[in-house]
Structure formats: C-alpha cells, structure tokens
C-alpha atoms as a PDB file:
ATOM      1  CA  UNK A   1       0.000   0.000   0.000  1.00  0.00           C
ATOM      2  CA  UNK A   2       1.613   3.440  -1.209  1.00  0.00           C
ATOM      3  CA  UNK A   3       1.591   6.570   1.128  1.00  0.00           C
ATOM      4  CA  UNK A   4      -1.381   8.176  -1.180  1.00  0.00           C
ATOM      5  CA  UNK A   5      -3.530   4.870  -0.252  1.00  0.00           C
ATOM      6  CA  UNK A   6      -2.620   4.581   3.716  1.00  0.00           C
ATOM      7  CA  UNK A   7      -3.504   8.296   4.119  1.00  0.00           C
ATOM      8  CA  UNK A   8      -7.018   7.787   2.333  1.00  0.00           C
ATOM      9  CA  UNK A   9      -8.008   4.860   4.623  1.00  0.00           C
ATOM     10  CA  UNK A  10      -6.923   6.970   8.117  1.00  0.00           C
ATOM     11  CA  UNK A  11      -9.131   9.596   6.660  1.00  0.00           C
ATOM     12  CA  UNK A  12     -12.301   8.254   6.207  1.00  0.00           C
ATOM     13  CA  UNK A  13     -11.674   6.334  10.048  1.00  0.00           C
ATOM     14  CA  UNK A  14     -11.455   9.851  11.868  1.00  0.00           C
ATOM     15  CA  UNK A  15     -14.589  10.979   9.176  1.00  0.00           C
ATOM     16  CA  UNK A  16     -16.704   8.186  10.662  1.00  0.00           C
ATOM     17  CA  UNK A  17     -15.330   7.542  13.940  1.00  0.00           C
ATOM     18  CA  UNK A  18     -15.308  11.293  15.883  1.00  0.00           C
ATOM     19  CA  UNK A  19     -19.051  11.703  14.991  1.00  0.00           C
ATOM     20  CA  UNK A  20     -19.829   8.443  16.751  1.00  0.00           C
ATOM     21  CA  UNK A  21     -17.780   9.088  19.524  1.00  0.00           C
ATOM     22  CA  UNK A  22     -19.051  12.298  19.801  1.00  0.00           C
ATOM     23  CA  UNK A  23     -22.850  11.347  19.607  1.00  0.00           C
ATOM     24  CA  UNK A  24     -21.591   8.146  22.680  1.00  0.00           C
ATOM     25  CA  UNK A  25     -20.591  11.088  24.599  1.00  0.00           C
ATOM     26  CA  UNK A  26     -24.094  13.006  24.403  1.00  0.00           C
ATOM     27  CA  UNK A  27     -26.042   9.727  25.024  1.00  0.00           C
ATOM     28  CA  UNK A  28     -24.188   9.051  27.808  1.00  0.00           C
ATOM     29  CA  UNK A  29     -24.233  12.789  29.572  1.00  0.00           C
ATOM     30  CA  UNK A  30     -28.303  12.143  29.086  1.00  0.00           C
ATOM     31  CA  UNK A  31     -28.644   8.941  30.997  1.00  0.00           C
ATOM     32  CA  UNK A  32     -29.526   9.013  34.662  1.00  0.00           C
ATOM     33  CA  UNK A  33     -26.521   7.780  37.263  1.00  0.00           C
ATOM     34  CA  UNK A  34     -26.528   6.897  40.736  1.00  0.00           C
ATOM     35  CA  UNK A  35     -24.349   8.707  43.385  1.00  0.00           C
ATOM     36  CA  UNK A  36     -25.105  11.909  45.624  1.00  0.00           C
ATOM     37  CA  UNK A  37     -28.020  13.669  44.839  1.00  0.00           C
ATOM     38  CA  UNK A  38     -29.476  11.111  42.314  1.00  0.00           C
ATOM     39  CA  UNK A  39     -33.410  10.902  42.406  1.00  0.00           C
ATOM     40  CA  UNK A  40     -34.907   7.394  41.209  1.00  0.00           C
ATOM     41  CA  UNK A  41     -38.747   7.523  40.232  1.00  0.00           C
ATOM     42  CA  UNK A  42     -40.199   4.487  38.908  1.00  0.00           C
ATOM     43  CA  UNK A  43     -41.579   4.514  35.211  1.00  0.00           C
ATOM     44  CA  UNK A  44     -44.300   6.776  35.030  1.00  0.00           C
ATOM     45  CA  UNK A  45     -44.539   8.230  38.690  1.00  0.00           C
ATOM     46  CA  UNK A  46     -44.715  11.896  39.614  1.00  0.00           C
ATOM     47  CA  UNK A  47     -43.198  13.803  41.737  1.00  0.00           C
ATOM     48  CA  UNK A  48     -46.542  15.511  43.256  1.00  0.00           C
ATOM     49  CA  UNK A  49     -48.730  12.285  44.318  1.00  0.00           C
ATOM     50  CA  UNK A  50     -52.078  12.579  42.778  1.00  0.00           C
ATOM     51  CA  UNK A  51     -55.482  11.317  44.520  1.00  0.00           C
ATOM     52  CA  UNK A  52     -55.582   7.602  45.085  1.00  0.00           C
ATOM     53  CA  UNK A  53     -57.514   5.540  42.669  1.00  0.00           C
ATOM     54  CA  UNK A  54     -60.472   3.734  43.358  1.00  0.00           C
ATOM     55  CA  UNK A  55     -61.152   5.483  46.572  1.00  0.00           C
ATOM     56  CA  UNK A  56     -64.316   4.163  48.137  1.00  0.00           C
ATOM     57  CA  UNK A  57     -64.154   0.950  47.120  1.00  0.00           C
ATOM     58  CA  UNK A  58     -63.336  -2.286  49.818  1.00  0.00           C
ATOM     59  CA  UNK A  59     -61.979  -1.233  53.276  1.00  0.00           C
ATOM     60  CA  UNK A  60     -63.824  -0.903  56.358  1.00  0.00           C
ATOM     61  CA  UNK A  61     -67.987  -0.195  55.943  1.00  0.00           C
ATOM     62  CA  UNK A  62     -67.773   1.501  59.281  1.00  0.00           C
ATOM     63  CA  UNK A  63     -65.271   4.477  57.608  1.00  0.00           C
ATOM     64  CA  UNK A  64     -67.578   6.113  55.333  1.00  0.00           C
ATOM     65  CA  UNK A  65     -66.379   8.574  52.814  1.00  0.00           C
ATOM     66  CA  UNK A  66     -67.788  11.327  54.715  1.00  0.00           C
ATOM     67  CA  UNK A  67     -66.180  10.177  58.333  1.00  0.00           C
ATOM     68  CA  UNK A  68     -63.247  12.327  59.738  1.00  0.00           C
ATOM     69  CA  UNK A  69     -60.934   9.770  59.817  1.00  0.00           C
ATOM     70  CA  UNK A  70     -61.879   8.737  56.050  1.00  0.00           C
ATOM     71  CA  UNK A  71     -60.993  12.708  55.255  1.00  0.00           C
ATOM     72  CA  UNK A  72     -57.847  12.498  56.470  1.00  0.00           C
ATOM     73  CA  UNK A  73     -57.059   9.164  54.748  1.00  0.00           C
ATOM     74  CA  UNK A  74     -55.670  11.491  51.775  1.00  0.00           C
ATOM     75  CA  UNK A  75     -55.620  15.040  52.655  1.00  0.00           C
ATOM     76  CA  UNK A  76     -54.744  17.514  49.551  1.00  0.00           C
ATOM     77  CA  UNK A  77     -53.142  19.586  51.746  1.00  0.00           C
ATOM     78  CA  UNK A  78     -51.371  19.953  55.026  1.00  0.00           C
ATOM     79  CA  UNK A  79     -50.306  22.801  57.088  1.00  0.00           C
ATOM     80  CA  UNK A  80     -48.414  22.632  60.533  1.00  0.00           C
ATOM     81  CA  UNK A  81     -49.761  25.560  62.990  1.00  0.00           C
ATOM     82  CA  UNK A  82     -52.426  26.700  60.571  1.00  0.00           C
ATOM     83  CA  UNK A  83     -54.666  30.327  61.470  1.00  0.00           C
ATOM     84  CA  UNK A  84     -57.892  30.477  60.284  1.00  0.00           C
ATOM     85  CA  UNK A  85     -59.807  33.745  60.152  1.00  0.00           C
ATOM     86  CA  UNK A  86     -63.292  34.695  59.224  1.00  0.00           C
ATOM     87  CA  UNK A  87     -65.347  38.266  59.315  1.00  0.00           C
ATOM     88  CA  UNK A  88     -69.020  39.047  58.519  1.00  0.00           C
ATOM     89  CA  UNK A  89     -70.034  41.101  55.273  1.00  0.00           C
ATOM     90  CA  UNK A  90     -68.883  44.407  56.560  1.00  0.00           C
ATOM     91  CA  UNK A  91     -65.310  43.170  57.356  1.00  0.00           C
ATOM     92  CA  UNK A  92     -65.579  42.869  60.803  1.00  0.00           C
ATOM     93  CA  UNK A  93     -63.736  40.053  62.442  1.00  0.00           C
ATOM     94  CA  UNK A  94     -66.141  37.219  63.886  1.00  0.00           C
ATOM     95  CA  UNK A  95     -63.754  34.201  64.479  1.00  0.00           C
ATOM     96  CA  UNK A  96     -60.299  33.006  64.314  1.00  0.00           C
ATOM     97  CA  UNK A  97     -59.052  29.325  64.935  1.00  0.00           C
ATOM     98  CA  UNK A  98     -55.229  28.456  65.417  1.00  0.00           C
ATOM     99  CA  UNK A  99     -54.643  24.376  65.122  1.00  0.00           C
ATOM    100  CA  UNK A 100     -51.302  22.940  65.599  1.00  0.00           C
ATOM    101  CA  UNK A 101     -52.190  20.611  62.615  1.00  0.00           C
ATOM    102  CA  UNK A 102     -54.149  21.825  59.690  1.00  0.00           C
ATOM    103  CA  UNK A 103     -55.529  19.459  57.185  1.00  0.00           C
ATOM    104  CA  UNK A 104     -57.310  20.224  53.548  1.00  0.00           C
ATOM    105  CA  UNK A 105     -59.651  16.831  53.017  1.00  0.00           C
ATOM    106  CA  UNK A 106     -59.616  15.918  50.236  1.00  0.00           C
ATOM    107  CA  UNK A 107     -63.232  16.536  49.138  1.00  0.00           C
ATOM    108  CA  UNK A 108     -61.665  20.463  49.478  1.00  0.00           C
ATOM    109  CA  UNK A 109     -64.879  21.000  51.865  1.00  0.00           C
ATOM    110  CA  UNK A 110     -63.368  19.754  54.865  1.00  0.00           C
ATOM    111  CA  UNK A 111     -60.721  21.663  57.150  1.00  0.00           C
ATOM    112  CA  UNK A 112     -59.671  18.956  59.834  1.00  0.00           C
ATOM    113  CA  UNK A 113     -58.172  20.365  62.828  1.00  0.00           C
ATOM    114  CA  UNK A 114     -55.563  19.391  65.211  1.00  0.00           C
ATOM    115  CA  UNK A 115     -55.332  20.969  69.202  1.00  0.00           C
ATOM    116  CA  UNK A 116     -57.248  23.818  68.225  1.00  0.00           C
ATOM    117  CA  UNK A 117     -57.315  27.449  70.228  1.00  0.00           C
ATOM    118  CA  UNK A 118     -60.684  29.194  68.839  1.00  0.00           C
ATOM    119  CA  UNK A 119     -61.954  32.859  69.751  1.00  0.00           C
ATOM    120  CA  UNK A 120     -65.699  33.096  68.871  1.00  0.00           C
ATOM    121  CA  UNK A 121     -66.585  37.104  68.048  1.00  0.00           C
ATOM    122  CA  UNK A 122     -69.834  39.044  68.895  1.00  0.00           C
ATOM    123  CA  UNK A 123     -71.417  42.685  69.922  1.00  0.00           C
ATOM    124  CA  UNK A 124     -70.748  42.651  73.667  1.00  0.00           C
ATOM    125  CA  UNK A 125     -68.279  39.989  74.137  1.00  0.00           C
ATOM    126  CA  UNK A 126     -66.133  36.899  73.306  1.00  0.00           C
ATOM    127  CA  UNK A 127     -65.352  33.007  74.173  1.00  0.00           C
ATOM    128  CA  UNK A 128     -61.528  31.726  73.834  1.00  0.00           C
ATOM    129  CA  UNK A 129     -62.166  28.094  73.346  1.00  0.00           C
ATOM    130  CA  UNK A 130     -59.789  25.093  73.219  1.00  0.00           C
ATOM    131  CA  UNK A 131     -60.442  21.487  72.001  1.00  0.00           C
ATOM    132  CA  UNK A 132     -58.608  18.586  71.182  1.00  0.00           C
ATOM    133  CA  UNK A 133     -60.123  18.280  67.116  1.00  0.00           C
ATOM    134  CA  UNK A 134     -61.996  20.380  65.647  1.00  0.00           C
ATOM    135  CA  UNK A 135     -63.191  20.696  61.889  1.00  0.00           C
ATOM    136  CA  UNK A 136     -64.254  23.595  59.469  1.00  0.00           C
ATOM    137  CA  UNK A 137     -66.052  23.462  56.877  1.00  0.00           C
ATOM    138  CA  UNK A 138     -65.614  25.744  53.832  1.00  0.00           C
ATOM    139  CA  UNK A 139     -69.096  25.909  52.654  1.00  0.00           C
ATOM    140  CA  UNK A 140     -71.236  26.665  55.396  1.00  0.00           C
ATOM    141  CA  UNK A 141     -68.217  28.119  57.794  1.00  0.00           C
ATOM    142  CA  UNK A 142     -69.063  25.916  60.735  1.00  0.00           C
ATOM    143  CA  UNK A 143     -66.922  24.833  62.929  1.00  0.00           C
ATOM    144  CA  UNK A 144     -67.255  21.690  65.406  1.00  0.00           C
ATOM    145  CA  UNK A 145     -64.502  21.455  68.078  1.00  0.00           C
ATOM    146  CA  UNK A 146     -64.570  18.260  70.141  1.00  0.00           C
ATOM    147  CA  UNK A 147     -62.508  16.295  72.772  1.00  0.00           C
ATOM    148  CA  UNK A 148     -61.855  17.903  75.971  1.00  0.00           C
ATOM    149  CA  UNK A 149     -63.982  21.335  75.042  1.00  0.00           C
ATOM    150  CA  UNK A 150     -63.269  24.400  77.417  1.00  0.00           C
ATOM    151  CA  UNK A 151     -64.714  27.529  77.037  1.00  0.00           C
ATOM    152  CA  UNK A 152     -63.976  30.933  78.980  1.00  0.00           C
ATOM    153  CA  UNK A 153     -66.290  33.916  78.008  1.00  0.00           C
ATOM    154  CA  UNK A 154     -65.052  37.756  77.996  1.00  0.00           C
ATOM    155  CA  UNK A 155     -67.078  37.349  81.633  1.00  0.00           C
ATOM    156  CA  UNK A 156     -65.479  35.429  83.573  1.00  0.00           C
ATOM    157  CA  UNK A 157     -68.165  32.359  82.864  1.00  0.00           C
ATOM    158  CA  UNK A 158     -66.780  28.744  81.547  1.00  0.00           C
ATOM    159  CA  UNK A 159     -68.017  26.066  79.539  1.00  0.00           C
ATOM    160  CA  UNK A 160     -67.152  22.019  79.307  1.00  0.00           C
ATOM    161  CA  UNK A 161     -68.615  19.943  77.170  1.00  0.00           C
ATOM    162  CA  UNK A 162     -67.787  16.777  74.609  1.00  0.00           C
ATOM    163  CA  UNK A 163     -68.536  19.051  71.626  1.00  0.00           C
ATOM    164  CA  UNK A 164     -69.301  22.704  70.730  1.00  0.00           C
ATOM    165  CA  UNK A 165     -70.534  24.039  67.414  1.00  0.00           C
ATOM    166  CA  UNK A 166     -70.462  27.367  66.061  1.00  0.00           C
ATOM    167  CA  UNK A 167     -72.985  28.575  63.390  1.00  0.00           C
ATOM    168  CA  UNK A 168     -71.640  32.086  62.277  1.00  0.00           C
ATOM    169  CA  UNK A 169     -75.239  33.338  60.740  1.00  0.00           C
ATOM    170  CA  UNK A 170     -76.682  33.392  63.612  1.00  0.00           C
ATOM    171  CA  UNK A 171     -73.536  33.798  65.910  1.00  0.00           C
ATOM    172  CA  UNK A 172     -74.420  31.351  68.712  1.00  0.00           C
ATOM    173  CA  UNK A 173     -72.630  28.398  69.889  1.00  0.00           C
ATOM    174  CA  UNK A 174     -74.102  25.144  71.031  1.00  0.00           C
ATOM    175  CA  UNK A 175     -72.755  22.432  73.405  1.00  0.00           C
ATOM    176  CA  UNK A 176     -73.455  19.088  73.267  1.00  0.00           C
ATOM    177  CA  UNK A 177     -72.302  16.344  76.035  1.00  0.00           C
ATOM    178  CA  UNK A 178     -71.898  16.346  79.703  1.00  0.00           C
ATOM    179  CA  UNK A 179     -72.388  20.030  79.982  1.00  0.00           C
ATOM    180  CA  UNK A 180     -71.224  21.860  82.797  1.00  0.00           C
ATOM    181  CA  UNK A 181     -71.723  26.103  82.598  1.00  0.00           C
ATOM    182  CA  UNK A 182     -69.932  27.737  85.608  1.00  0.00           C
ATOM    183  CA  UNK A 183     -70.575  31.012  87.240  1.00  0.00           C
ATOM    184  CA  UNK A 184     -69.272  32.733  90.187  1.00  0.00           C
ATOM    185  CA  UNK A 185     -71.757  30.792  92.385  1.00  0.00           C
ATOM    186  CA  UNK A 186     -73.578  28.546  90.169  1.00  0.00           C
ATOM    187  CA  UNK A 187     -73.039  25.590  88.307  1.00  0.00           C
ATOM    188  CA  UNK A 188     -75.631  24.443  85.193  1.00  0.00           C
ATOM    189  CA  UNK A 189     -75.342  21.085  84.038  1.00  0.00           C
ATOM    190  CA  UNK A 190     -77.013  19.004  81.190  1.00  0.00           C
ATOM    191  CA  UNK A 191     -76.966  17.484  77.887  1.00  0.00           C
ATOM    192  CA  UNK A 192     -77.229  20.071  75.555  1.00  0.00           C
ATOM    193  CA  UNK A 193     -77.369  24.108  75.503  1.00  0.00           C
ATOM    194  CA  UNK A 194     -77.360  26.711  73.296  1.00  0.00           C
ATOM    195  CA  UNK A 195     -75.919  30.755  74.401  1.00  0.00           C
ATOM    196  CA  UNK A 196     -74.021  33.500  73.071  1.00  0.00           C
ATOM    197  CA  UNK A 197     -70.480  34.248  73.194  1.00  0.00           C
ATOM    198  CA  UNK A 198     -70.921  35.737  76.548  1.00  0.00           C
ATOM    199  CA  UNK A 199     -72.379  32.837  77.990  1.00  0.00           C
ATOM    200  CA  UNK A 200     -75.078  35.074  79.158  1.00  0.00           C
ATOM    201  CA  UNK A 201     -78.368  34.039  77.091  1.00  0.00           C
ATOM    202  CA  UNK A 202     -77.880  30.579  78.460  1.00  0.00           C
ATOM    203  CA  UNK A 203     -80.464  27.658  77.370  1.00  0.00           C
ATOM    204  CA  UNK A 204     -80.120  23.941  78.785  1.00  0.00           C
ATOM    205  CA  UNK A 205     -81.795  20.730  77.580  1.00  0.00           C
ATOM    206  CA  UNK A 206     -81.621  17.423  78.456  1.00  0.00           C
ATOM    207  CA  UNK A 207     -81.003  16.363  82.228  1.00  0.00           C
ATOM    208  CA  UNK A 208     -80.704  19.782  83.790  1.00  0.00           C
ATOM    209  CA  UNK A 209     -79.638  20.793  87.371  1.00  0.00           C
ATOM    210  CA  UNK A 210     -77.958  23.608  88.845  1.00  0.00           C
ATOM    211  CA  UNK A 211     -75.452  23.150  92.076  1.00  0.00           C
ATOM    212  CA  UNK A 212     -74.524  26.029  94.714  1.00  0.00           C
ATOM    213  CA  UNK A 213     -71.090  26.392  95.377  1.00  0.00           C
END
C-alpha cells in the first residue's frame, strides 16, 4: 500500500469515527446515574402524588367517605400551625381558629383540625375556646370542636362539654355532652345548651340541674 492509499483509509476512520464518539458522549451525559443527589422515580410516577384511585371501594364499611378519619385518609393539603380567620359582610372580624395541625380533606370542603385554640366574636363579648379536634367546613363556615372542650367567656363564665358548634349566621354556639356552665356561684349542668359568646343568654336541655357552690 503506497503513502497516497494509507492516508485515504486513516481519513475516512477519523470521518466516521469522531461523529460516533461524539454522539456516545451526548447519550451518555443524558442517561440518569446513581451517586449523591441522584433521584430514582419508577416509570411513570410523579413527583406531586395525585389522589388515590379507586377510593371508596373495599376497606372498612364503618369508615364512610364522609367520616373524619376517612378525610384524612388522603388530605390535599397539610399545614403545621395553621390560622384560620373569618369576618361578617362588613369586614368585621367574627372568628379566628389556630390548630397545631391543619388538614385540607380531600373533598376540598373539609378543614380537619388538630389541638385547636378558637376565639368566637360578637357585639358585647367573646369566648376563647380550646379542644382537642376540631373541623371547618368551607361551605357553610361551621366549625365543630370536640374532645376535651373548654370555654372561657369575655365574663369570667366557663363552659365544658364533649362538643361545641359554632354557626356564624346566627352567631351562637351550642354544646353538646356532659355540659357543665360555671358562674361565680352557680353551676348548670345538662346534655345540651345553646348561648351567646358571653355565655349570658344561656339555654339547657336534656337532664338539667344547677349546684350552689
């Protein structure tokens, strides 16, 4: 093979053989590898979780899709030491609710509520309430707190109960379970009442007694 021949063949090899290695090179800066900071997804997962398929179907009859703890099966959103406020139509504050745990269900309706600090707003006076749970509900803007209720009214009166519910329309607040309304010298019990923020217009149902103290 003469000079003229060997220098052809090198020729076309570097023509052909630096585009390929260049395109190798490419291919391989594309590909995915492991080490620090590598993220792994499996084929066709996301990295914000949708809602879970074929929700309401099997599991426990007794959770119904309505239930608190079915809510909170799959929240659509989560906020640590959430603070709720609401106001009436002319702007003026009515209630506020600070939870340790707040929790969008996810039927978006639902607010569930963790250790929950509530102050109920209205002409003449207030009620700081605490609870255990509590929910809100986006629609109607009613809010249950249960667990461990306690009440104390701008006052001086205080409220236990199992459950209290606050309807802003109207702006009243009713109690349910093992009631117990105390005043300087009296204590109200019974199942079920319904008052003001004040504790002031005060109405008891159920098994109703009063005690001296």
């Amino acid at each position: 093979m003469n000079i003229v021949a060997a220098w052809s063949a090198v020729r076309r090899v570097l023509f052909w053989g630096i585009p390929g290695a260049l395109i190798a090179v490419l291919v391989w800066t594309m590909l995915p590898h492991g080490g620090p900071g590598a993220v792994s997804r499996e084929p066709g997962a996301s990295a914000i979780p949708g809602p879970p398929t074929g929700a309401g179907s099997g599991g426990d009859p007794a959770r119904t899709s309505g239930s608190p703890e079915r809510l909170a099966e799959s929240p659509a959103a989560r906020i640590s030491q959430g603070d709720l406020v609401g106001s009436d139509e002319a702007g003026h504050p009515r209630w506020r609710v600070v939870a340790d745990d707040v929790t969008l269900a996810q039927d978006r309706r639902t607010v569930l509520l963790r250790r929950v600090h509530a102050t109920f707003l209205q002409t003449g006076g207030q009620i700081f309430v605490t609870g255990e749970r509590g929910t809100y509900n986006t629609r109607t803007r009613e809010i249950d707190i249960t667990g461990n209720v306690h009440g104390t009214s701008s006052t001086g009166r205080q409220l236990f109960a199992d459950r209290l519910h606050w309807t802003p329309g109207s702006g009243t607040i009713t109690g349910y379970g093992h009631i117990r309304v105390m005043e300087e010298r009296v204590v109200m019990y019974a199942d079920r009442m319904v008052s003001n923020t004040t504790l002031g217009q005060t109405q008891f149902f159920g098994d109703v007694h009063a005690v001296a103290r």
